[in-house]
Protein backbone atom coordinates (compact mmCIF):
# COMPACT_ATOMS: atom_id res chain seq x y z
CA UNK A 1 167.29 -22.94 66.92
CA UNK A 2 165.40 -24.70 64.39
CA UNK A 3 163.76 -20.86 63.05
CA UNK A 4 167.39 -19.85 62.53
CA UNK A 5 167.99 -22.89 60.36
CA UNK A 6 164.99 -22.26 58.69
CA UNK A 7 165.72 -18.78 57.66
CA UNK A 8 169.24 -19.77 56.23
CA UNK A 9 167.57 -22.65 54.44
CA UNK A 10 165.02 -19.49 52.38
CA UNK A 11 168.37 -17.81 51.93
CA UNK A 12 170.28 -20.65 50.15
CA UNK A 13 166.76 -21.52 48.33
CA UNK A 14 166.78 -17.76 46.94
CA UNK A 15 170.56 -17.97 45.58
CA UNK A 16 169.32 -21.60 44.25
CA UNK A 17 167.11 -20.03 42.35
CA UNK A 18 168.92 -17.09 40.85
CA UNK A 19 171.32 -19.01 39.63
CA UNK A 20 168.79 -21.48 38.17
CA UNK A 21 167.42 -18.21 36.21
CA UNK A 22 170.11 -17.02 34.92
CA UNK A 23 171.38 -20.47 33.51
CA UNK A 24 168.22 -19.85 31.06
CA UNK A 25 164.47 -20.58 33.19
CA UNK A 26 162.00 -17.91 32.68
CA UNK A 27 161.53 -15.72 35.48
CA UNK A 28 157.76 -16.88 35.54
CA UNK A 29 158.99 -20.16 36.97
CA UNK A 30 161.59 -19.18 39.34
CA UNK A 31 158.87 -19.22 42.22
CA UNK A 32 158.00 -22.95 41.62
CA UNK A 33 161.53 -24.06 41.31
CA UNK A 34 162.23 -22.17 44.45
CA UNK A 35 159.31 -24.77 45.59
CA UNK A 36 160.65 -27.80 43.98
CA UNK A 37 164.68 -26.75 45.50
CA UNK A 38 162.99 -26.24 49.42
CA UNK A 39 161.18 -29.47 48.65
CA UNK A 40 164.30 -31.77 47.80
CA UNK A 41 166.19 -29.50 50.83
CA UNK A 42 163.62 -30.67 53.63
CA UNK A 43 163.12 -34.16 52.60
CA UNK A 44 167.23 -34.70 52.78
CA UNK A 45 166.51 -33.73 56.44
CA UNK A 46 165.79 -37.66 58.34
CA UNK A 47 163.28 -36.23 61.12
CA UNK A 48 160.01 -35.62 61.04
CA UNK A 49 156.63 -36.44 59.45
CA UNK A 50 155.90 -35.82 55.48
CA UNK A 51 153.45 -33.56 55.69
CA UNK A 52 155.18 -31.29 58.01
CA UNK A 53 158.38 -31.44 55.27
CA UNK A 54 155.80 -30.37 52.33
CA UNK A 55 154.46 -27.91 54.52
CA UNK A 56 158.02 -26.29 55.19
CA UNK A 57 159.07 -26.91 51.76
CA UNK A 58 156.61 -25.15 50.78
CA UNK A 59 156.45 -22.54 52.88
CA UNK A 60 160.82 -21.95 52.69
CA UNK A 61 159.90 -21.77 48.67
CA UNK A 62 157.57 -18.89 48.89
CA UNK A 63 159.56 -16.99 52.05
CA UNK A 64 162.30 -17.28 49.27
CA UNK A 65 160.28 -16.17 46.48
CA UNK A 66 158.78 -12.94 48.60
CA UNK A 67 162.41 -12.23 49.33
CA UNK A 68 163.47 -12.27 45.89
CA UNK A 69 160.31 -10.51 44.70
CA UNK A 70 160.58 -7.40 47.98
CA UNK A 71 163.93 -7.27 46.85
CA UNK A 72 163.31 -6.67 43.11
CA UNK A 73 160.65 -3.90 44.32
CA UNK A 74 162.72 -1.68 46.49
CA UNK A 75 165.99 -1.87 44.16
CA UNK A 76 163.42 -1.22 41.19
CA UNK A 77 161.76 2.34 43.44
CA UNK A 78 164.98 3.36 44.09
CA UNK A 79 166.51 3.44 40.86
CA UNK A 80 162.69 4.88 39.74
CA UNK A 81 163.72 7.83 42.15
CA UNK A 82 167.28 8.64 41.12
């Protein structure tokens, strides 16, 4: 159960983030705020070791960051196509 958590923890991280970008952060950054947001989401959780949080945090900021970025791609082909 705790995958299916995880994967609707990447999807609130990647709406986190777009909204963070289009308040004004440069697109360059989005990826490490989508870090820092993960980060400050794991820790509020009261179980487990540090280092396993960082390593989630980390790793829920860059599953959120591919999703944006495969996104972008696909929507960016198909409109290439039309």
């Amino acid at each position: 159960m705790q995958h299916l958590t995880d994967i609707s923890l990447a999807a609130v991280v990647l709406g986190l983030g777009n909204i963070v970008g289009k308040l004004g952060l440069p697109k360059k950054l989005i990826p490490l705020c989508n870090i820092v947001i993960s980060l400050a989401l794991v820790f509020l959780e009261d179980e487990g070791p540090w280092s396993a949080k960082i390593l989630e945090g980390i790793i829920l900021g860059l599953t959120a960051s591919g999703l944006y970025s495969g996104m972008k791609n696909v929507t960016e082909h198909i409109k290439k196509n039309k």
